[in-house]
Each structure stands twice: as C-alpha cells, then as structure tokens.
N, C-alpha and C. Protein backbone atom coordinates (compact mmCIF):
# COMPACT_ATOMS: atom_id res chain seq x y z
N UNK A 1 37.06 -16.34 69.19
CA UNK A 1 37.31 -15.46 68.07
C UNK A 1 36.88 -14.04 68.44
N UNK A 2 37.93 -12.91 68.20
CA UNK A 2 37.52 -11.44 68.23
C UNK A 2 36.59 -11.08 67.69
N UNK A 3 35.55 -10.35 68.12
CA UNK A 3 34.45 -9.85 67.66
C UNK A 3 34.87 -8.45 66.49
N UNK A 4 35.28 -8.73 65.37
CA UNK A 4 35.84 -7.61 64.39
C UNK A 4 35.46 -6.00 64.63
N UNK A 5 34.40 -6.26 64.75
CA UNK A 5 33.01 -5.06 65.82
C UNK A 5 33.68 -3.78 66.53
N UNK A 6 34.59 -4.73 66.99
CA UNK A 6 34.67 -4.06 68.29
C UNK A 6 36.22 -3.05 68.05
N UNK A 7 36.94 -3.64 67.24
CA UNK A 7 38.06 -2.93 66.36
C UNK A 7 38.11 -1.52 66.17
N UNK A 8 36.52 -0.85 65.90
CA UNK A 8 36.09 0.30 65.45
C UNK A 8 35.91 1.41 66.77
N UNK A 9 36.95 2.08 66.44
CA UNK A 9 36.92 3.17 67.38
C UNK A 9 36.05 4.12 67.97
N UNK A 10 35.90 4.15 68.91
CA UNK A 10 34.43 5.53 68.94
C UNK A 10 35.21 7.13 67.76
N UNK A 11 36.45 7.52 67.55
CA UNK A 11 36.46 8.18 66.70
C UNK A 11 36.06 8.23 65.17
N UNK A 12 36.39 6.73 65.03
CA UNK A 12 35.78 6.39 63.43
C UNK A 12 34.29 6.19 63.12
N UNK A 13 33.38 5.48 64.56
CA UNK A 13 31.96 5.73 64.17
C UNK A 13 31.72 7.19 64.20
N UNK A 14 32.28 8.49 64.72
CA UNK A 14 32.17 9.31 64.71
C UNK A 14 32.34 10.08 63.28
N UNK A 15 33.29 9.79 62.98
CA UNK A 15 33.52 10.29 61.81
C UNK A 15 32.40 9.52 60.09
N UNK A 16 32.50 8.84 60.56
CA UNK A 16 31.35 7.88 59.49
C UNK A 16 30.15 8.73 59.70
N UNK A 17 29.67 8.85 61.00
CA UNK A 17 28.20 9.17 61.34
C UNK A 17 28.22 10.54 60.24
N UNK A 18 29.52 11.39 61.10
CA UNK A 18 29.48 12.76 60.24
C UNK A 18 29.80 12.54 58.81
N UNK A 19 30.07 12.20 57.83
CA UNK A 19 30.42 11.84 56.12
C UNK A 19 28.84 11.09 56.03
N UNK A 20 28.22 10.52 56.69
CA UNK A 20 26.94 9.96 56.42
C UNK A 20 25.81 11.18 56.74
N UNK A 21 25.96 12.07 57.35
CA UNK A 21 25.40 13.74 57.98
C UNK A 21 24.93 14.36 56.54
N UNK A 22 26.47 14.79 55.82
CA UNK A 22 26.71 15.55 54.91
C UNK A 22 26.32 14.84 53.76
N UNK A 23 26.89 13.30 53.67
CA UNK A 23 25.53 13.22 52.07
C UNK A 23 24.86 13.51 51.98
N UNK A 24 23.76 13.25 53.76
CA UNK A 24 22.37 12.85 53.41
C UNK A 24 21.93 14.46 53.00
N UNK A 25 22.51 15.56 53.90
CA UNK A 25 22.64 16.73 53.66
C UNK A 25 22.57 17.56 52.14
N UNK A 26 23.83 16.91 51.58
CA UNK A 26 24.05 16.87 50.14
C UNK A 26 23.08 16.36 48.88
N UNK A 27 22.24 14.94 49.27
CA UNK A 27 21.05 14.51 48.86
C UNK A 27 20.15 15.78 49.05
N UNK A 28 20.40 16.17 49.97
CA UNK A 28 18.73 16.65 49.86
C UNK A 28 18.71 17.84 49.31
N UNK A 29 19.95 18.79 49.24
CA UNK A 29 20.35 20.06 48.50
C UNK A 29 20.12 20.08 46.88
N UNK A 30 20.44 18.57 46.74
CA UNK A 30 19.93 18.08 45.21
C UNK A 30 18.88 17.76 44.70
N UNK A 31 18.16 17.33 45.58
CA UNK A 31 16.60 16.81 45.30
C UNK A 31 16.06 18.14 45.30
N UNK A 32 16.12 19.15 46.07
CA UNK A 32 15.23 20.29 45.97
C UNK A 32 15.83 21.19 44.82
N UNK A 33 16.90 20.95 44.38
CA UNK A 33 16.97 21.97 43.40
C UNK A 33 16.50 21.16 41.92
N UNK A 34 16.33 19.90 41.80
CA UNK A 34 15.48 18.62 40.88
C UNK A 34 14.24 19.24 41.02
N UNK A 35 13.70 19.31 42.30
CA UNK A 35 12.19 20.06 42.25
C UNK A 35 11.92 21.09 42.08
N UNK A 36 12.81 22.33 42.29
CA UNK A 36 12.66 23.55 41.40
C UNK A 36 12.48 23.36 40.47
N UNK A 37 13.49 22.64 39.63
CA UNK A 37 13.74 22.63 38.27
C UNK A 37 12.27 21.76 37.67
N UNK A 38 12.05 21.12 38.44
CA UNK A 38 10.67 20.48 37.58
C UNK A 38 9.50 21.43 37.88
N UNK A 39 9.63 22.02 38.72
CA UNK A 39 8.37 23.10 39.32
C UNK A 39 8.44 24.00 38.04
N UNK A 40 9.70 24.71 37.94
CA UNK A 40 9.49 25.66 37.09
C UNK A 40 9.21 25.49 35.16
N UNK A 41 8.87 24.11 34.99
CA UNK A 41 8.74 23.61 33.59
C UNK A 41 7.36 23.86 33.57
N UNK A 42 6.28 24.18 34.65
CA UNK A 42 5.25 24.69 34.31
C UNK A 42 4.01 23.84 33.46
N UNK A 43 2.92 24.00 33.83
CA UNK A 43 1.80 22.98 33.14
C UNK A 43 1.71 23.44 31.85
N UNK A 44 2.22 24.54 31.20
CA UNK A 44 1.81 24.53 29.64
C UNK A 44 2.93 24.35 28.74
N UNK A 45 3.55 23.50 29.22
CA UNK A 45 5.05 23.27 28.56
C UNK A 45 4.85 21.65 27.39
N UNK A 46 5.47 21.83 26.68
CA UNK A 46 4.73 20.44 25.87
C UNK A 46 5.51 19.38 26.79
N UNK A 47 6.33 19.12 27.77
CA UNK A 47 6.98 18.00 28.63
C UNK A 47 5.48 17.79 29.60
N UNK A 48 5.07 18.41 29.73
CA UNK A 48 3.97 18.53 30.86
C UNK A 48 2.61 17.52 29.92
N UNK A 49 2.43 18.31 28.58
CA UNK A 49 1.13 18.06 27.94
C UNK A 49 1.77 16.21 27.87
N UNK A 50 2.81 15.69 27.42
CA UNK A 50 2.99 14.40 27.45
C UNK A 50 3.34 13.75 28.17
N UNK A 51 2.84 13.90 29.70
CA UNK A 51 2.86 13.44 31.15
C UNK A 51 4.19 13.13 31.32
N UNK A 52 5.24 13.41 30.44
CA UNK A 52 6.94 13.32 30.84
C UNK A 52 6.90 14.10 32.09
N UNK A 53 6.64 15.69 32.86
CA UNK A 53 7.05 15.54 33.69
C UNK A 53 6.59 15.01 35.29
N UNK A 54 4.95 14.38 34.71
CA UNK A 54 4.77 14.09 36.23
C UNK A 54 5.57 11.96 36.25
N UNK A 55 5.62 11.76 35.10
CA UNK A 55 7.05 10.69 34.90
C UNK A 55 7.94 11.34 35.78
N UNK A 56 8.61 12.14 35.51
CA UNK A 56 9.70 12.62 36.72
C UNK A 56 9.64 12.70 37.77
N UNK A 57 8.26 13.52 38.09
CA UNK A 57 8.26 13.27 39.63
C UNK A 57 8.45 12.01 40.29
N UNK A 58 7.75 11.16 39.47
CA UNK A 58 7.50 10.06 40.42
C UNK A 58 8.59 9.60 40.15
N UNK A 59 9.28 9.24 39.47
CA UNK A 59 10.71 8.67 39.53
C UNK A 59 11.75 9.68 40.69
N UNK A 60 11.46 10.98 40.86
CA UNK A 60 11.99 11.87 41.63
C UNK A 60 11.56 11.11 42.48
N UNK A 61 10.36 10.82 43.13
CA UNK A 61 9.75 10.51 44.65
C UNK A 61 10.43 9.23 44.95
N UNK A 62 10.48 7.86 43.86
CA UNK A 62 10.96 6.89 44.17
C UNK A 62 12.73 6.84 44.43
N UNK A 63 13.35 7.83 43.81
CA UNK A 63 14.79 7.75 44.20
C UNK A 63 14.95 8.31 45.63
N UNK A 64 14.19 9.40 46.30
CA UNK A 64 14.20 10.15 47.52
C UNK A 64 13.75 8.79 48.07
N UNK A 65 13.02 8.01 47.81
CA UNK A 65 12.44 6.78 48.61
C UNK A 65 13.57 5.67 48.94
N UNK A 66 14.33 5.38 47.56
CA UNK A 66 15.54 4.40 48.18
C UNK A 66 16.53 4.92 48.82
N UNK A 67 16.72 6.55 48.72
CA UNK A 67 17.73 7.01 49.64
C UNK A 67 17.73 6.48 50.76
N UNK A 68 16.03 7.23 51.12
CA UNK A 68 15.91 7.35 52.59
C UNK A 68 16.20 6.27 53.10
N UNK A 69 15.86 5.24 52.66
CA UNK A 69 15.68 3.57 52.80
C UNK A 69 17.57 3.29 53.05
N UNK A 70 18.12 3.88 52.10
CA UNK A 70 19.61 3.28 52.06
C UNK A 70 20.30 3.99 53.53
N UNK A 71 19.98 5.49 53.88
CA UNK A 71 20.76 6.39 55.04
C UNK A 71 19.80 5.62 56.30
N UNK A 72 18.40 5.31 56.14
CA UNK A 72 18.02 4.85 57.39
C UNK A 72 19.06 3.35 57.66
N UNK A 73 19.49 2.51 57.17
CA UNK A 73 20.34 1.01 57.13
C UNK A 73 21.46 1.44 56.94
N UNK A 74 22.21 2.59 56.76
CA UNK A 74 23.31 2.99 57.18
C UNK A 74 23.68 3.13 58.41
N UNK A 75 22.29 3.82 59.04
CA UNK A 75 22.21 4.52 60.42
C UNK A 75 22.03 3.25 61.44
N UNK A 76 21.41 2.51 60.93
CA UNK A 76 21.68 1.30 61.62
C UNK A 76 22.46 0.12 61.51
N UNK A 77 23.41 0.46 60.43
CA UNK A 77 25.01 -0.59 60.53
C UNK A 77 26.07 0.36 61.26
N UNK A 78 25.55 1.73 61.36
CA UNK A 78 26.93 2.09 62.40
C UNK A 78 26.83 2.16 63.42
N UNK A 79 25.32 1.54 64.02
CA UNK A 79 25.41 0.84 64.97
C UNK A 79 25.55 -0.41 65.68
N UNK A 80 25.52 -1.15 64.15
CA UNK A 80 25.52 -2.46 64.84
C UNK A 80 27.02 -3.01 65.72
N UNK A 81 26.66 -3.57 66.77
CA UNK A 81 27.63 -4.33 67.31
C UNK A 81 28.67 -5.65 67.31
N UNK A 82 27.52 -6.69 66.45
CA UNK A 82 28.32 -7.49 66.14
C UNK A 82 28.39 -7.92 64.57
N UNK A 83 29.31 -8.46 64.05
CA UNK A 83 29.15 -8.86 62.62
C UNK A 83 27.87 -9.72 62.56
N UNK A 84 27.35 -10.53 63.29
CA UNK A 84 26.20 -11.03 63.08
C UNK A 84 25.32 -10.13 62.89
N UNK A 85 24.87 -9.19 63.59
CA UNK A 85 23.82 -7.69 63.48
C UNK A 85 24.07 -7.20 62.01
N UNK A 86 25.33 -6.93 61.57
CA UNK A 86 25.86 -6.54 60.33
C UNK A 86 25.20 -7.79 59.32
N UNK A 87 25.44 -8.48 59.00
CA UNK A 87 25.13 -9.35 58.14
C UNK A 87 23.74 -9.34 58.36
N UNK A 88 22.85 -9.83 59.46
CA UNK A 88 21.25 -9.87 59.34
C UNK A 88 21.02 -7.92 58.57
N UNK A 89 21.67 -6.92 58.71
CA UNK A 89 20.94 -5.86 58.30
C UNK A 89 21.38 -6.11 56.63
N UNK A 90 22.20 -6.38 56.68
CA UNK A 90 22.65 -6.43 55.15
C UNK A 90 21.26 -7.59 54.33
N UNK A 91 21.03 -8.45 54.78
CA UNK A 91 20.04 -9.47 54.63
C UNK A 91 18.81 -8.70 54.54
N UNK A 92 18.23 -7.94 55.66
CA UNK A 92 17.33 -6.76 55.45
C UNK A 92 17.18 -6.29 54.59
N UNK A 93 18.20 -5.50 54.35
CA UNK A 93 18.51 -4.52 53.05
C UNK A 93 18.71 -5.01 51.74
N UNK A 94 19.00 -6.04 51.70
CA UNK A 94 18.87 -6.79 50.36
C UNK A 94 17.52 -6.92 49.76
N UNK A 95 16.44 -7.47 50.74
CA UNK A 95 15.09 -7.80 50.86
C UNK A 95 14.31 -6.71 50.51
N UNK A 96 14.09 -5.54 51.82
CA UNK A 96 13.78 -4.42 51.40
C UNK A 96 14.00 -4.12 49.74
N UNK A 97 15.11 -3.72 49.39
CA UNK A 97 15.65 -3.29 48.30
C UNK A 97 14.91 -4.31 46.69
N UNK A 98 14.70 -5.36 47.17
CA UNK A 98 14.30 -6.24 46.12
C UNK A 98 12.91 -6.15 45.84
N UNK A 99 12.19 -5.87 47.26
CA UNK A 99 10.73 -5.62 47.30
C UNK A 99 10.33 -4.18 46.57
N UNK A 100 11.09 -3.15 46.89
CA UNK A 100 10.90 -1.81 46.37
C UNK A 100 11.21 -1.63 44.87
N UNK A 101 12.10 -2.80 44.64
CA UNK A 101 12.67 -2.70 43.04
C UNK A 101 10.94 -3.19 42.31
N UNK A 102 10.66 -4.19 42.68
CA UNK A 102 9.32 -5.18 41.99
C UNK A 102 8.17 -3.91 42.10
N UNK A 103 7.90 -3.37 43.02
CA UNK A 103 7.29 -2.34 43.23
C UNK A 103 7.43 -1.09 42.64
N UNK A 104 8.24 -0.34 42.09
CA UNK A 104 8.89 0.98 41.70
C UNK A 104 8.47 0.43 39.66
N UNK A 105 9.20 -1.16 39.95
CA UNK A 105 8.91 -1.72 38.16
C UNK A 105 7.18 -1.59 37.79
N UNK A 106 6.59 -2.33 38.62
CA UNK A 106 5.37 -2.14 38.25
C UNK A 106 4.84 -1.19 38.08
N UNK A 107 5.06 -0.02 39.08
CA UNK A 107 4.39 1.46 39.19
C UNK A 107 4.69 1.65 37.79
N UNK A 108 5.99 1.79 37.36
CA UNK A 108 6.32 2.61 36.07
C UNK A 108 5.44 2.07 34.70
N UNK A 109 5.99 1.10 34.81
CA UNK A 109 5.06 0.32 34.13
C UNK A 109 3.74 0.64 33.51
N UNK A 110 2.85 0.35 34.76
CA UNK A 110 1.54 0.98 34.61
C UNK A 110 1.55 1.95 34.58
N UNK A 111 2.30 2.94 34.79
CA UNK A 111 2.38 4.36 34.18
C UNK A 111 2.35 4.31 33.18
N UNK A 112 3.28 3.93 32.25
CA UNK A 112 3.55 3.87 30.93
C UNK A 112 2.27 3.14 30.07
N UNK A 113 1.69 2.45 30.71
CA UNK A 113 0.44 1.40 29.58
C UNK A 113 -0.53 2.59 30.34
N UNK A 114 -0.58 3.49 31.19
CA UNK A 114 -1.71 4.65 31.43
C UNK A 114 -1.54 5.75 30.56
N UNK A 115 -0.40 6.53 30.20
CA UNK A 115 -0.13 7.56 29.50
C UNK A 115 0.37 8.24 30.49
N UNK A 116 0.51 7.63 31.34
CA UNK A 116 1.78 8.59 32.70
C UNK A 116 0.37 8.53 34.10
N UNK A 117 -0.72 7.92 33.82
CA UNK A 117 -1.47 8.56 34.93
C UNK A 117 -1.28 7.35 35.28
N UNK A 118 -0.73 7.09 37.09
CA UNK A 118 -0.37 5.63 37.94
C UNK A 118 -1.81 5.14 38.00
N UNK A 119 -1.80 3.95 37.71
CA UNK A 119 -2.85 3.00 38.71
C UNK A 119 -2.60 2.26 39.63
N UNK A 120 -3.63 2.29 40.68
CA UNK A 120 -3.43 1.92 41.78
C UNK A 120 -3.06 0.27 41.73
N UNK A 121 -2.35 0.10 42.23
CA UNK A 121 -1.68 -1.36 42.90
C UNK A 121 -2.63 -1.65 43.12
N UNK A 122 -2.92 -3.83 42.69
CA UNK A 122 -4.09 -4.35 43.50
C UNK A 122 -3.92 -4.77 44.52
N UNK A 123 -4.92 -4.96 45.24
CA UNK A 123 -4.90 -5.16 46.67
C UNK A 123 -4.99 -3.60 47.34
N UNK A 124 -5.49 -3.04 46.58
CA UNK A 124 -6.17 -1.65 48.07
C UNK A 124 -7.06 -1.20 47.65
C-alpha cells in the first residue's frame, strides 16, 4: 500500500508552512493589540476594581497558550512522514488538548470561588 505521505509535494508543504507563517503572524498582531486594549483600561476603572480585567488576562494568557500548543503540532504534522506519525500526533494533540482543557477549567474556576485572585493548583 502507497504511503498517502508521500503524495504531498515539496511545493505544497511549502506553501502550508507559509499560510501556517502568516496566521501565526496574524495571531500574534491580535493578541497584542487585546493587550493594549486591556493595558489601557487602567487600575482605576470599575472592570479592574471587580477583578473582570485580570479575568481577561488570564483567559488572554490561556488562549495564547492553546495557540501556541495548536501551531507547535501543526509544525510537526507538516512534517510528519507517514500517516502513522500523523495519526500518533493527532493522538498527542487530542491528549495534550484534554489535559489543558481540565486545567484552564479548574484555574477559572478557582478564580471565580477567589473573586478573580487564582489559587495555586495542588500539588506545588
């Protein structure tokens, strides 16, 4: 059986790599203008006095977190070679992704039963 893999042109990983360049590019043009915008709401703002915006941040920090997580397992399915490599990263990434979800829930969580101030995860 043909390795499907192998189908893929060095022009098309090329072109993927570059459209995967410019999101990540595009991500990040957005996240910093998210952090202006929360920078400039300022500590005496009543969003501030009701810990809504450091809520944002951290929801800001955790979406920059699954990006990164999603373009790093991009970067390594356009390399993979065989559909087997493909499927174990996808398996990865499922995992990852499930662990960070349980994790990101709790943080908020305990944000929310704190009044926005995180407590630390047990076990550290």
């Amino acid at each position: 059986m043909k390795n499907p893999m192998e189908s893929v042109s060095p022009a098309m990983q090329e072109m993927a790599d570059k459209s995967m360049q410019q999101a990540k590019k595009a991500f990040d043009t957005y996240i910093a203008g998210v952090r202006r915008a929360l920078g400039a709401l300022g500590e005496n703002t009543p969003m501030a006095a009701t810990g809504v915006k450091e809520v944002g941040e951290r929801a800001l920090n955790m979406a920059e977190r699954n990006i990164a997580i999603s373009f790093s397992f991009a970067r390594r399915f356009l390399q993979a070679k065989t559909f087997q490599e493909v499927m174990k990263l996808q398996a990865e990434y499922l995992a990852a992704q499930m662990q960070i979800l349980m994790e990101q829930t709790t943080s908020l969580g305990d944000s929310g039963k704190s009044g926005g101030e995180p407590t630390k995860p047990t076990g550290e």
